[in-house]
C-alpha atoms as a PDB file:
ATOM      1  CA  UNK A   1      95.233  49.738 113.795  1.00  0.00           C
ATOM      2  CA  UNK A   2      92.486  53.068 114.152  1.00  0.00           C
ATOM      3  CA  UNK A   3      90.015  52.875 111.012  1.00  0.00           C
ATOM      4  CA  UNK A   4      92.504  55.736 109.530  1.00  0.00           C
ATOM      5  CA  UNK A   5      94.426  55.549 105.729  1.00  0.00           C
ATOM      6  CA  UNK A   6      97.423  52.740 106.202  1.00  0.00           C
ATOM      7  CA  UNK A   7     100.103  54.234 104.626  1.00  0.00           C
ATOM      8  CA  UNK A   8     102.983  52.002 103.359  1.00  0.00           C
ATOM      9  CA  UNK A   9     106.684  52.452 102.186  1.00  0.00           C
ATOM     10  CA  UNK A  10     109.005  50.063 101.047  1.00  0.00           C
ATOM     11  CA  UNK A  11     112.504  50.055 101.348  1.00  0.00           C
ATOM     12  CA  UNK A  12     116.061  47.804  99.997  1.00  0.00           C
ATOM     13  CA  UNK A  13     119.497  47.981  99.437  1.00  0.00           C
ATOM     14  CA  UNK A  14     121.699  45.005  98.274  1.00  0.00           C
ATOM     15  CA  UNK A  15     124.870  44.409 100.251  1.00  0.00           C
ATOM     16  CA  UNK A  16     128.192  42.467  99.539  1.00  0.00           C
ATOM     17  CA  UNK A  17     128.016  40.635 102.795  1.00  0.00           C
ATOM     18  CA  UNK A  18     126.450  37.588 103.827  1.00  0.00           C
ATOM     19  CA  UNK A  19     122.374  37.492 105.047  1.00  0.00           C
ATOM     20  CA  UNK A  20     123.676  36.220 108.743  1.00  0.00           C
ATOM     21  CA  UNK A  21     126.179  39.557 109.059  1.00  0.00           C
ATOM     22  CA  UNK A  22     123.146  41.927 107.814  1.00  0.00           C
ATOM     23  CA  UNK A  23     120.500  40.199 109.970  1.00  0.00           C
ATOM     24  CA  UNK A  24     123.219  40.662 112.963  1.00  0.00           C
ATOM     25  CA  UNK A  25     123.355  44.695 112.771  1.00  0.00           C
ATOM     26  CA  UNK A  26     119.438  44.415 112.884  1.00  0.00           C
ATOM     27  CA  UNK A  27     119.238  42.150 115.637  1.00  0.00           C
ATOM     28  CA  UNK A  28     121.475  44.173 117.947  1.00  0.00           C
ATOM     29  CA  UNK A  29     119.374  47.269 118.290  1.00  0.00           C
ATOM     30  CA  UNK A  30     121.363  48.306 121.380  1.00  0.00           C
ATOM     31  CA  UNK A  31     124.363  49.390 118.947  1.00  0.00           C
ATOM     32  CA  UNK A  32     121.772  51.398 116.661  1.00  0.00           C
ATOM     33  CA  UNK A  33     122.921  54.701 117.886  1.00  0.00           C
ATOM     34  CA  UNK A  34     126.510  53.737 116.681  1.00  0.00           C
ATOM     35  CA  UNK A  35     125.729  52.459 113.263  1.00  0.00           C
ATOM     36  CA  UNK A  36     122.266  54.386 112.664  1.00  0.00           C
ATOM     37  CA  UNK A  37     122.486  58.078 112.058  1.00  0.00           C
ATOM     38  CA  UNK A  38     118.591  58.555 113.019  1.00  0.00           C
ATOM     39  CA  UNK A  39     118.997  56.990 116.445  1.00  0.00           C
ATOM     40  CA  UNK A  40     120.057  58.099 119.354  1.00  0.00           C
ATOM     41  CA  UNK A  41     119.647  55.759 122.508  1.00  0.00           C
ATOM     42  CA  UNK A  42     118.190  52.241 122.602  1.00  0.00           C
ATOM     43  CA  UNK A  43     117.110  50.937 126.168  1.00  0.00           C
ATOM     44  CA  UNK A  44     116.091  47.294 126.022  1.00  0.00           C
ATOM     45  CA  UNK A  45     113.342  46.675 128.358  1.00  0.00           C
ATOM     46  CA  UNK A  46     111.819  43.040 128.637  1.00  0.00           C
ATOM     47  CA  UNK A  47     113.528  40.295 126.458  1.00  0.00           C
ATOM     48  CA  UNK A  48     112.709  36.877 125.838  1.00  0.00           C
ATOM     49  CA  UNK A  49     114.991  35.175 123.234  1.00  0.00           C
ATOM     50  CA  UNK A  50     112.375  35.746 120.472  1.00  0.00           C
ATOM     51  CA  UNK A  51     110.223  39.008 121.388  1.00  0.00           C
ATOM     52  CA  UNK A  52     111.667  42.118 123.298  1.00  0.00           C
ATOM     53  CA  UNK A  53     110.513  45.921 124.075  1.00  0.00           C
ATOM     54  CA  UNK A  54     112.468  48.690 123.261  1.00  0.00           C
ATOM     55  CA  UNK A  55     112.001  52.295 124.354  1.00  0.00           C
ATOM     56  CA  UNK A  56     113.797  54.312 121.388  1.00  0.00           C
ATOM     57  CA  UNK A  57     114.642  57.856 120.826  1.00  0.00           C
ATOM     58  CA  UNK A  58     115.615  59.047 117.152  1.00  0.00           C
ATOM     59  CA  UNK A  59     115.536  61.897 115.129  1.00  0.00           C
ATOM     60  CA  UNK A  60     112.724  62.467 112.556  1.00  0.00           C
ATOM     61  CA  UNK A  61     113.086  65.449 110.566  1.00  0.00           C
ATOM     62  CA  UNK A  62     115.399  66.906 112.958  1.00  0.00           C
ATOM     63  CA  UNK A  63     112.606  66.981 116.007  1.00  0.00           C
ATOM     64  CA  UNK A  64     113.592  64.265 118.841  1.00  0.00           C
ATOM     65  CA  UNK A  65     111.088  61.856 119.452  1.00  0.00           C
ATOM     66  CA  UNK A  66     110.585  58.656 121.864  1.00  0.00           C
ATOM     67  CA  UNK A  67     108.349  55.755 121.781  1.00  0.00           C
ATOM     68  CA  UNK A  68     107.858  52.141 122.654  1.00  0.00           C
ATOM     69  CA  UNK A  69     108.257  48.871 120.577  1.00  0.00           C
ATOM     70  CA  UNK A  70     107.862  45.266 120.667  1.00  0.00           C
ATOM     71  CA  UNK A  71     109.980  42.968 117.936  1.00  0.00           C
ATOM     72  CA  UNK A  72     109.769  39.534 117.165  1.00  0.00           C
ATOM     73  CA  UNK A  73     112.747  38.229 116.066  1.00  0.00           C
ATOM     74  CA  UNK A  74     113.036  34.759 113.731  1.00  0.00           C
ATOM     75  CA  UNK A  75     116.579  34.487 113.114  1.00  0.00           C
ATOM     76  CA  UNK A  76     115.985  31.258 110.973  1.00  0.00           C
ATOM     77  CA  UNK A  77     113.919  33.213 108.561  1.00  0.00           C
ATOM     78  CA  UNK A  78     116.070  36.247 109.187  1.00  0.00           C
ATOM     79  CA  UNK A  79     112.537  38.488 109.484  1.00  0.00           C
ATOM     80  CA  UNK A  80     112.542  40.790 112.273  1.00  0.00           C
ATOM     81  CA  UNK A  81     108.948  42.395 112.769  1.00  0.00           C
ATOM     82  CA  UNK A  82     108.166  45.598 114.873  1.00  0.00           C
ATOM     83  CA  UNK A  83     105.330  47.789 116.534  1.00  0.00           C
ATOM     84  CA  UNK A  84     105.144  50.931 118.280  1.00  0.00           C
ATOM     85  CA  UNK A  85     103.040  50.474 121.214  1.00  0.00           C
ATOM     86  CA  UNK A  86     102.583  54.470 121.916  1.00  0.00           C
ATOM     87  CA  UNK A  87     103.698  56.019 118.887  1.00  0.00           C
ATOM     88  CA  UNK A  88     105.104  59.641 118.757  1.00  0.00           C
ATOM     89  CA  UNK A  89     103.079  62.071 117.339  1.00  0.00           C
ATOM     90  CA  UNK A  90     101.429  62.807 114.720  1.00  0.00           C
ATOM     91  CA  UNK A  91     101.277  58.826 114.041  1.00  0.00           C
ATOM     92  CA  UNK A  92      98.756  56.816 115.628  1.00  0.00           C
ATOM     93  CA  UNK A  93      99.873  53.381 114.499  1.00  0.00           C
ATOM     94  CA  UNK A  94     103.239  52.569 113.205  1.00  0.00           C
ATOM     95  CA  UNK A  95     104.947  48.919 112.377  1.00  0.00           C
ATOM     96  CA  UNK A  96     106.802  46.909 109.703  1.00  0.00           C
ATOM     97  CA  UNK A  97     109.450  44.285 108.926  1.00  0.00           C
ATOM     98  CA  UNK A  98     113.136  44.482 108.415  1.00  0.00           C
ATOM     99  CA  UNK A  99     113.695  41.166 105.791  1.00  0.00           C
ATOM    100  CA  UNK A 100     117.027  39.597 104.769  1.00  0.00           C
ATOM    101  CA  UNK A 101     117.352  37.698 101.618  1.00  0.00           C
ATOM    102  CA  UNK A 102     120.334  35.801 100.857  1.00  0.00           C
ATOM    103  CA  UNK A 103     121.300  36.400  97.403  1.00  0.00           C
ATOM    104  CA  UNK A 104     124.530  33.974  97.447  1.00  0.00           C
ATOM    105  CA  UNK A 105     128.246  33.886  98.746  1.00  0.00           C
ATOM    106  CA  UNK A 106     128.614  36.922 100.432  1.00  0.00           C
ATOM    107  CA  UNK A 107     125.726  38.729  99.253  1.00  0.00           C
ATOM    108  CA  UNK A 108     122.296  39.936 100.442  1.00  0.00           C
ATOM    109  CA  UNK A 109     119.800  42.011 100.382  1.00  0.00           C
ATOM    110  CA  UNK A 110     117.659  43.841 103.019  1.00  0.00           C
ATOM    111  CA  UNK A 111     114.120  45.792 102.707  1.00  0.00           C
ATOM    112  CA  UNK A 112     112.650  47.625 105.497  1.00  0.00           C
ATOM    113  CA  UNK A 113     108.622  47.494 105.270  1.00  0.00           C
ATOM    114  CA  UNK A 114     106.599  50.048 107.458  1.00  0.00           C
ATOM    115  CA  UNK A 115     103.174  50.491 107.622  1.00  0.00           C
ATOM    116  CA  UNK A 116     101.432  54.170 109.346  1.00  0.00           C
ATOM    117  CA  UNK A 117      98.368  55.829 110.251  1.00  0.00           C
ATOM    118  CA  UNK A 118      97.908  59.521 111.513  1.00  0.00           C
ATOM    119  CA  UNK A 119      94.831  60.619 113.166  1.00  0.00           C
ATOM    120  CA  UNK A 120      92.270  62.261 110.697  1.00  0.00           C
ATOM    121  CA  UNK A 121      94.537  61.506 108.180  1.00  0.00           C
ATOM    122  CA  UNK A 122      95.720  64.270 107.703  1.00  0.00           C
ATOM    123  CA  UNK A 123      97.611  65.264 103.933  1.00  0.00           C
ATOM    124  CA  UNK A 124     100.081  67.410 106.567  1.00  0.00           C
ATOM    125  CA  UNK A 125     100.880  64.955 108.805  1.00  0.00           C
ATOM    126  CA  UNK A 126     100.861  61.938 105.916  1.00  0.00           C
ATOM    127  CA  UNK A 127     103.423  63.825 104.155  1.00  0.00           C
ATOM    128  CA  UNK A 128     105.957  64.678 107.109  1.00  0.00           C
ATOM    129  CA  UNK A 129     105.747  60.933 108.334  1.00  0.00           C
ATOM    130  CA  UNK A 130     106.540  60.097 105.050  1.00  0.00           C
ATOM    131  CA  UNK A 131     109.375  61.767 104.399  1.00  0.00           C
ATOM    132  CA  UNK A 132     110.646  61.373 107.937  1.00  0.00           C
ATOM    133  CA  UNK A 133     110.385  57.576 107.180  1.00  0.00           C
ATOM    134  CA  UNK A 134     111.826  57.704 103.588  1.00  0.00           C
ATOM    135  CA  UNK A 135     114.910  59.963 104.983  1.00  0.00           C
ATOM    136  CA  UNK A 136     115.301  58.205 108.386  1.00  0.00           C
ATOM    137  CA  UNK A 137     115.235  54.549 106.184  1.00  0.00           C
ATOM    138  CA  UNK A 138     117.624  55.696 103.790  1.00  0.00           C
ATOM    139  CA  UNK A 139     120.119  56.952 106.093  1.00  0.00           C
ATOM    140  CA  UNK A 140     119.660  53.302 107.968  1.00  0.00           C
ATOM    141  CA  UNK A 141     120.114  51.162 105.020  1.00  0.00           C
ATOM    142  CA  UNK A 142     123.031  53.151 103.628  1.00  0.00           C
ATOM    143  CA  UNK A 143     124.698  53.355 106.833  1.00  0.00           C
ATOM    144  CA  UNK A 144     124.380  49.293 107.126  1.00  0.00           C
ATOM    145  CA  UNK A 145     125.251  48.583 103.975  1.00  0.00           C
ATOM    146  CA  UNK A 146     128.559  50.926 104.385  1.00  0.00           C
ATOM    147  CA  UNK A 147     129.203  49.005 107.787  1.00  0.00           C
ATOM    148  CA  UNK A 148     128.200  45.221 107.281  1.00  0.00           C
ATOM    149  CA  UNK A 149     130.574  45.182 103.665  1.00  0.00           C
ATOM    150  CA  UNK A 150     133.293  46.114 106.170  1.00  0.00           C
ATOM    151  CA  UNK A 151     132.098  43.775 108.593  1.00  0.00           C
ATOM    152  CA  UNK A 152     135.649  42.005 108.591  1.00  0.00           C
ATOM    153  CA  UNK A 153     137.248  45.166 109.714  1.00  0.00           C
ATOM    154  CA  UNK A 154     134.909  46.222 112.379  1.00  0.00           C
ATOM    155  CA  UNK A 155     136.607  45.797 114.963  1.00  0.00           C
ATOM    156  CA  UNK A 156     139.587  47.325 113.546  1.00  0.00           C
ATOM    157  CA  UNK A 157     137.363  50.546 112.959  1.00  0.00           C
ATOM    158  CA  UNK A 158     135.410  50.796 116.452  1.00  0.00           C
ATOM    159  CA  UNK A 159     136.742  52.039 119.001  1.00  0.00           C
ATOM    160  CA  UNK A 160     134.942  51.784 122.779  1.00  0.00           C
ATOM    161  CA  UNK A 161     137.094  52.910 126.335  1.00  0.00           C
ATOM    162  CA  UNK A 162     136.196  54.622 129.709  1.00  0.00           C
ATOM    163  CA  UNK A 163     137.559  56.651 131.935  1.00  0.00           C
ATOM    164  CA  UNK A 164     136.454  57.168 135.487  1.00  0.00           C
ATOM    165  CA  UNK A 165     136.971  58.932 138.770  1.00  0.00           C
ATOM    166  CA  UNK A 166     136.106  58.469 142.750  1.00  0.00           C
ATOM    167  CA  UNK A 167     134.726  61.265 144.163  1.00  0.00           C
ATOM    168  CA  UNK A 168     134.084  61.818 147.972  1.00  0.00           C
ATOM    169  CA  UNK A 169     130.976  63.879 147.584  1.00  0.00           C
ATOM    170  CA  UNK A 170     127.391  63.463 146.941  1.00  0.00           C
ATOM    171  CA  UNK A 171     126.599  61.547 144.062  1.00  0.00           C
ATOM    172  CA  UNK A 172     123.443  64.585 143.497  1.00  0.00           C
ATOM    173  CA  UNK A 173     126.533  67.176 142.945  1.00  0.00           C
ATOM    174  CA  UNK A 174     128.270  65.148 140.672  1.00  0.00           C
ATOM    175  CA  UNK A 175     125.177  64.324 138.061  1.00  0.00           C
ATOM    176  CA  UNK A 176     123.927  68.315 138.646  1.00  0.00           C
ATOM    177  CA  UNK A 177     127.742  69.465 137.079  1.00  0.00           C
ATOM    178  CA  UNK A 178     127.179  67.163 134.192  1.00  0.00           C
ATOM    179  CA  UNK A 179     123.633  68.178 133.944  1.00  0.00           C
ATOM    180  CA  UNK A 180     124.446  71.661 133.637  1.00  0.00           C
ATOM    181  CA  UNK A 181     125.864  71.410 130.269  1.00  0.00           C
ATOM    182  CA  UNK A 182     125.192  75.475 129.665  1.00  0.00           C
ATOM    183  CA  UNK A 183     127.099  76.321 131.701  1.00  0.00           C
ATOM    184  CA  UNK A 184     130.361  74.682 130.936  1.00  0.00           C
ATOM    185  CA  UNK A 185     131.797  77.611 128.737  1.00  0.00           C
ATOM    186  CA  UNK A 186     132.830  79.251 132.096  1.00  0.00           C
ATOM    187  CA  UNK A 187     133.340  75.830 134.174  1.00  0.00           C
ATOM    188  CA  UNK A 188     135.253  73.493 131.552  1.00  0.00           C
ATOM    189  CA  UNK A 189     138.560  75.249 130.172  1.00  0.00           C
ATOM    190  CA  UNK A 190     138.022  73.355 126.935  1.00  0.00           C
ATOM    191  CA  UNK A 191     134.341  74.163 125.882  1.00  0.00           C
ATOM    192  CA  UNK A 192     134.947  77.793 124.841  1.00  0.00           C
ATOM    193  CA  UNK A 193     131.067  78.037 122.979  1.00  0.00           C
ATOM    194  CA  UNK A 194     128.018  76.100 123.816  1.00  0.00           C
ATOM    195  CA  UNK A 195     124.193  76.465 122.299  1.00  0.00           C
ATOM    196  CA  UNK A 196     121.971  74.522 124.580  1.00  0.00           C
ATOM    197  CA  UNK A 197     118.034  73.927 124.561  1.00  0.00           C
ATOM    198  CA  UNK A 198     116.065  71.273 126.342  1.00  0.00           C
ATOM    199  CA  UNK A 199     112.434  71.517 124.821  1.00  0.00           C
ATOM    200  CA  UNK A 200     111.291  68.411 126.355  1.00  0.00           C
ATOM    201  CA  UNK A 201     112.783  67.975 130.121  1.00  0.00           C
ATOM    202  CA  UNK A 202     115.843  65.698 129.941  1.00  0.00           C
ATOM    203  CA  UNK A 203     116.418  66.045 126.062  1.00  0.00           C
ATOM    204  CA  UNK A 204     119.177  68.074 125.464  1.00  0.00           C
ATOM    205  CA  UNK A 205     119.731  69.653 122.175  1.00  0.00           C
ATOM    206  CA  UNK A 206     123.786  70.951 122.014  1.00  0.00           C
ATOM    207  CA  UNK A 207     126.212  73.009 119.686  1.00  0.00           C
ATOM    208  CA  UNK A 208     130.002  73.062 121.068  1.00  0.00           C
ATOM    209  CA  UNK A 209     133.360  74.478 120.365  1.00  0.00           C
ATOM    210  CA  UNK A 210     135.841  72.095 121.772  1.00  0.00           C
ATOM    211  CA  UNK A 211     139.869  73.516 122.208  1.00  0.00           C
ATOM    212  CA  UNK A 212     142.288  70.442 121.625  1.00  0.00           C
ATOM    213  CA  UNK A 213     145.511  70.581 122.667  1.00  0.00           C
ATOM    214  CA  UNK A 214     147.267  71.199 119.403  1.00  0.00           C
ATOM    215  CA  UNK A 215     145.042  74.777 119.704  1.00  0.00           C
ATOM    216  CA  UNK A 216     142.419  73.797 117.314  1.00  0.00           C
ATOM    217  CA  UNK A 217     138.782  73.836 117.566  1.00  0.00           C
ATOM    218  CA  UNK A 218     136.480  70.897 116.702  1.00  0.00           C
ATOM    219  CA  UNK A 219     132.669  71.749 116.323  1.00  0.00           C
ATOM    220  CA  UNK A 220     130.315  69.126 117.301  1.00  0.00           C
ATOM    221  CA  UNK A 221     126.303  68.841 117.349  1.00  0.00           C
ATOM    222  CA  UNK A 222     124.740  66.277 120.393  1.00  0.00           C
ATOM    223  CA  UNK A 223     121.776  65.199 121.969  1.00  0.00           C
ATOM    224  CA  UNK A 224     121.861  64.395 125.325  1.00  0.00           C
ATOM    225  CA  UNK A 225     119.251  62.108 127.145  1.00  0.00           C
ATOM    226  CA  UNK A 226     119.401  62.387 130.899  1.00  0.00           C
ATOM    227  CA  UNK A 227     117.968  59.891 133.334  1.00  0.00           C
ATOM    228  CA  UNK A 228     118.737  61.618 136.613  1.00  0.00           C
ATOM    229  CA  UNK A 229     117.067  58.604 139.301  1.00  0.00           C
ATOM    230  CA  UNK A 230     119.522  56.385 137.564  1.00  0.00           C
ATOM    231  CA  UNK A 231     122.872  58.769 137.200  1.00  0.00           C
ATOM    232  CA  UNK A 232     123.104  58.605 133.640  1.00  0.00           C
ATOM    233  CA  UNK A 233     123.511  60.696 130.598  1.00  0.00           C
ATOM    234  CA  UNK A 234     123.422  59.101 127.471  1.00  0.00           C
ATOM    235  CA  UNK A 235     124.524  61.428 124.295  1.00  0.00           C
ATOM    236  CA  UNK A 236     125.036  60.988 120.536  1.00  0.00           C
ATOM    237  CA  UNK A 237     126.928  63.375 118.363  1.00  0.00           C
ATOM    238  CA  UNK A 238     125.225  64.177 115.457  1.00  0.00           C
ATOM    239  CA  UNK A 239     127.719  66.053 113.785  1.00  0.00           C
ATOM    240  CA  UNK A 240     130.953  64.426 114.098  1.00  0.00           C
ATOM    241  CA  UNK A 241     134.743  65.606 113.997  1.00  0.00           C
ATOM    242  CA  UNK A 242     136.329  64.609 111.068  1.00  0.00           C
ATOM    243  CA  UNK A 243     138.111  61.115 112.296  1.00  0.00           C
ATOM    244  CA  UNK A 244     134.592  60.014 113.311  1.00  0.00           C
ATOM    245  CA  UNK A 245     131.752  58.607 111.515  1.00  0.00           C
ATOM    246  CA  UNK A 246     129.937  58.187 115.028  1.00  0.00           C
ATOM    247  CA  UNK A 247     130.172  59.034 118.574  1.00  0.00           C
ATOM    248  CA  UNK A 248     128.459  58.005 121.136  1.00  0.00           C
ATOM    249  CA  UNK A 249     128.733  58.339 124.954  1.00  0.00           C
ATOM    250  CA  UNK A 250     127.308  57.974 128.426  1.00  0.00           C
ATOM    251  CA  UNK A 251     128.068  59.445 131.819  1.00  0.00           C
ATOM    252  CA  UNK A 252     127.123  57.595 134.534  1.00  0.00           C
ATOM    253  CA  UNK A 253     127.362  58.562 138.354  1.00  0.00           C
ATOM    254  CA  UNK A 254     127.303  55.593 140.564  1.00  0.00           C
ATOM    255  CA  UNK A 255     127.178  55.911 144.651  1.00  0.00           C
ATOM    256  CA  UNK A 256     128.400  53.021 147.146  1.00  0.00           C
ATOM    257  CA  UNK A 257     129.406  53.211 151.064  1.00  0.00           C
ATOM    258  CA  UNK A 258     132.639  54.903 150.714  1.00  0.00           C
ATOM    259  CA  UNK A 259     131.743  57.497 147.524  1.00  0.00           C
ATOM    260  CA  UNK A 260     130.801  57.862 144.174  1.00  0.00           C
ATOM    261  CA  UNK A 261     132.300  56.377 141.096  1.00  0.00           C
ATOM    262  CA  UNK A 262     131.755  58.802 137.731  1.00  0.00           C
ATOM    263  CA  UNK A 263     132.381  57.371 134.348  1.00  0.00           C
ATOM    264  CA  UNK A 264     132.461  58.657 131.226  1.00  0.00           C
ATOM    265  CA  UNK A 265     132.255  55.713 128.445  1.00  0.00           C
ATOM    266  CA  UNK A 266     133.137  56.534 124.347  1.00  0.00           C
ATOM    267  CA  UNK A 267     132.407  54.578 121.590  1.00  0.00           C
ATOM    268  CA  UNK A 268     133.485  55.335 117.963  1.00  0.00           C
ATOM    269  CA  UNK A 269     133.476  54.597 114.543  1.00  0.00           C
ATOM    270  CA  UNK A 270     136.647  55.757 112.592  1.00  0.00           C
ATOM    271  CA  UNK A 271     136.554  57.105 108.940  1.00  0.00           C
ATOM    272  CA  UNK A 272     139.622  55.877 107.433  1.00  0.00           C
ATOM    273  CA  UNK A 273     139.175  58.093 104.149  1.00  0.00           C
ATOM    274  CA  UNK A 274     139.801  60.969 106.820  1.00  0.00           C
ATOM    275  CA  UNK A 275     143.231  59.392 108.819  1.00  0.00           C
ATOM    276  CA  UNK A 276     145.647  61.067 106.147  1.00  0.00           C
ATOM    277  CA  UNK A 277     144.143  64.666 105.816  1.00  0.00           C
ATOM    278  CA  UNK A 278     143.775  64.958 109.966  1.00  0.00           C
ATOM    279  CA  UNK A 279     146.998  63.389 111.338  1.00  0.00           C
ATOM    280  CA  UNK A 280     149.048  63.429 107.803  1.00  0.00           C
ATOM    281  CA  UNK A 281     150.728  61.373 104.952  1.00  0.00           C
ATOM    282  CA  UNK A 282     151.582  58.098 105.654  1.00  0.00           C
ATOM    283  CA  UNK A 283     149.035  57.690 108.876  1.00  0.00           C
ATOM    284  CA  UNK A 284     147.852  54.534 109.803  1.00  0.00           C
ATOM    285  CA  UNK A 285     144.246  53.274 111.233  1.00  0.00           C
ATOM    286  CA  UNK A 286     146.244  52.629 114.385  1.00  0.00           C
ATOM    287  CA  UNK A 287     147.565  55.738 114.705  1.00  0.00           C
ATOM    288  CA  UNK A 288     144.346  56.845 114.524  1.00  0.00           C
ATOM    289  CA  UNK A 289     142.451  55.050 117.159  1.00  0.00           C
ATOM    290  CA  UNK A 290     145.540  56.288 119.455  1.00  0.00           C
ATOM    291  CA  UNK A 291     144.768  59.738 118.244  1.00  0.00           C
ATOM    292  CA  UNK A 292     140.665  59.745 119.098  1.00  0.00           C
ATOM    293  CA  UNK A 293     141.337  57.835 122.356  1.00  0.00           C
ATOM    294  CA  UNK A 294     143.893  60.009 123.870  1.00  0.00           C
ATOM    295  CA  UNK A 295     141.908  63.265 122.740  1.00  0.00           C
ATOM    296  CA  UNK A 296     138.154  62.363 124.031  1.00  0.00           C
ATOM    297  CA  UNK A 297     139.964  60.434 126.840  1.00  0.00           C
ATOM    298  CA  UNK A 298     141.730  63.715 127.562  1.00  0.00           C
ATOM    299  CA  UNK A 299     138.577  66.232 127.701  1.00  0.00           C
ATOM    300  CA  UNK A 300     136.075  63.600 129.615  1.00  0.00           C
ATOM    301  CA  UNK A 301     138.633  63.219 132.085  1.00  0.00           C
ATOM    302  CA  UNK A 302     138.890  67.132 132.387  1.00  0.00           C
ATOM    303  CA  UNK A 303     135.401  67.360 132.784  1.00  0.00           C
ATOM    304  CA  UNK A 304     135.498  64.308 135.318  1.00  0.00           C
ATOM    305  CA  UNK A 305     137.752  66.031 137.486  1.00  0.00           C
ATOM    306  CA  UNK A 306     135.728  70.100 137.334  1.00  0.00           C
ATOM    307  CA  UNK A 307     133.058  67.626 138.492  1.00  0.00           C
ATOM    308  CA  UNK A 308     134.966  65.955 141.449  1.00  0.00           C
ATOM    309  CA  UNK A 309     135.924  69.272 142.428  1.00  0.00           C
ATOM    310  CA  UNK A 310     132.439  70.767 142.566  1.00  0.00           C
ATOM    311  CA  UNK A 311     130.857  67.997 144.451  1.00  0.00           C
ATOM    312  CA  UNK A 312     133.538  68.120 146.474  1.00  0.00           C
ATOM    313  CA  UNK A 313     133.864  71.551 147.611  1.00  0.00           C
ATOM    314  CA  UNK A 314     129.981  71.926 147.513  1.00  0.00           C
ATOM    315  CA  UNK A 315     130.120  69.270 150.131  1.00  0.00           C
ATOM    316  CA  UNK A 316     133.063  70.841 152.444  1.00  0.00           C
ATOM    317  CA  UNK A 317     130.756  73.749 152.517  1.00  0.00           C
ATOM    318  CA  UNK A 318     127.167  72.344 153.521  1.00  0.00           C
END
């Protein structure tokens, strides 16, 4: 830590579900953009049974911003401990500890610690890390808590699937289609609107109209993180159709000797208090999942085909 103010905020929530479920949702930072509403995509980097380094990308007072971290994790004590090592600005140290108590049967309660400094220290700065923290903290706990006293059902309320296609054509073709996100209104039958910007190369910031094929139109909100060296686009809604309490996604464009393999992967969480008002009375969960899978299932493997086509006509013509 710089010889700057440390700032500190405290955090809790109790939860009807046991410490060893809680600590488990914590623990598994890879599923964060699912079940966190701040983040967006976790890449695990180094990983040692007890200490690992994340790089992380999460919203903080709706600006997107990426940084570093190493946790140690002590599952017997159910403590996990964190520190940026570059932290995004304006913070120039940032760290804390996720704790789970066990209250009893079935019962637990978690506090998120973090400690911050900003350079200078300045009151500006202190006070939009601060409430970034308090709002990003409170969405986190609240969206655990929601989750873990479900934890039974999970699986029953997650949905994850892919869909992919060979193409005979450059693997650069295929990744430059779904790269081009702006201009899918006129490429991709089913986008009909689409705001795009892309501040920061390789974050995309998106607003789309999507037709379904009952005629209606669903409006979604996404960031997009592209990693073109390894073919990938990772993406998180962050405004959701109505079915959904999360979506998350990743497009991935993967060369061998005979072609290219493109696949577009979901994964879901369904709102149940939704199923009746969307699909009608007397609709199950199951019904449901059917629903969501055939419809995203339906429009990535549109946009999986536009993007065989290109690459493969592009390549006819060279």
């Amino acid at each position: 830590m710089s010889a700057e103010q440390v700032h500190r905020t405290s955090h809790d929530v109790e939860i009807a579900a046991p410490a060893a479920v809680v600590y488990g949702f914590i623990a598994d930072t890879e599923r964060w953009p699912l079940f966190f509403p701040p983040n967006v995509h976790v890449e695990r980097l180094e990983f040692d049974g007890t200490s690992e380094r994340l790089r992380m990308w999460a919203t903080a007072n709706g600006a997107v911003k990426s940084w570093t971290s190493r946790r140690t994790l002590d599952p017997a004590a159910r403590r996990i401990e964190f520190r940026q090592e570059i932290p995004a600005a304006p913070l120039t140290g940032m760290g804390g500890t996720w704790i789970v108590e066990d209250l009893g049967q079935n019962s637990s309660r978690l506090t998120l610690l973090h400690d911050f400094t900003v350079a200078d220290d300045r009151p500006e700065d202190v006070e939009w890390v601060d409430r970034a923290t308090d709002t990003n903290s409170r969405a986190e706990l609240g969206r655990l808590k929601a989750l873990a006293e479900r934890w039974g059902r999970l699986d029953e309320l997650v949905l994850s699937f892919e869909d992919s296609v060979r193409v005979n054509g450059p693997a650069e073709l295929v990744y430059d289609f779904l790269y081009r996100v702006g201009d899918w209104p006129e490429l991709v039958p089913h986008v009909s609107r689409l705001d795009l910007t892309e501040d920061t190369p390789g974050v995309q910031v998106m607003a789309m109209d999507t037709r379904t094929a009952d005629g209606n139109t669903h409006t979604t909100e996404s960031i997009r993180i592209c990693f073109p060296h390894a073919g990938r686009i990772v993406y998180k809604q962050t405004a959701t159709p109505a079915l959904m309490d999360a979506h998350t996604g990743e497009w991935t464009v993967t060369p061998d000797e005979t072609g290219v393999t493109v696949t577009s992967q979901h994964s879901v969480v369904l709102r149940e208090d939704t199923i009746q008002h969307v699909l009608g009375q007397g609709a199950t969960l199951e019904q449901a999942r059917r629903y969501v899978r055939e419809a995203l299932g339906r429009n990535s493997t549109a946009t999986l085909n536009l993007a065989k086509q290109h690459a493969e006509a592009a390549a006819v013509t060279r």
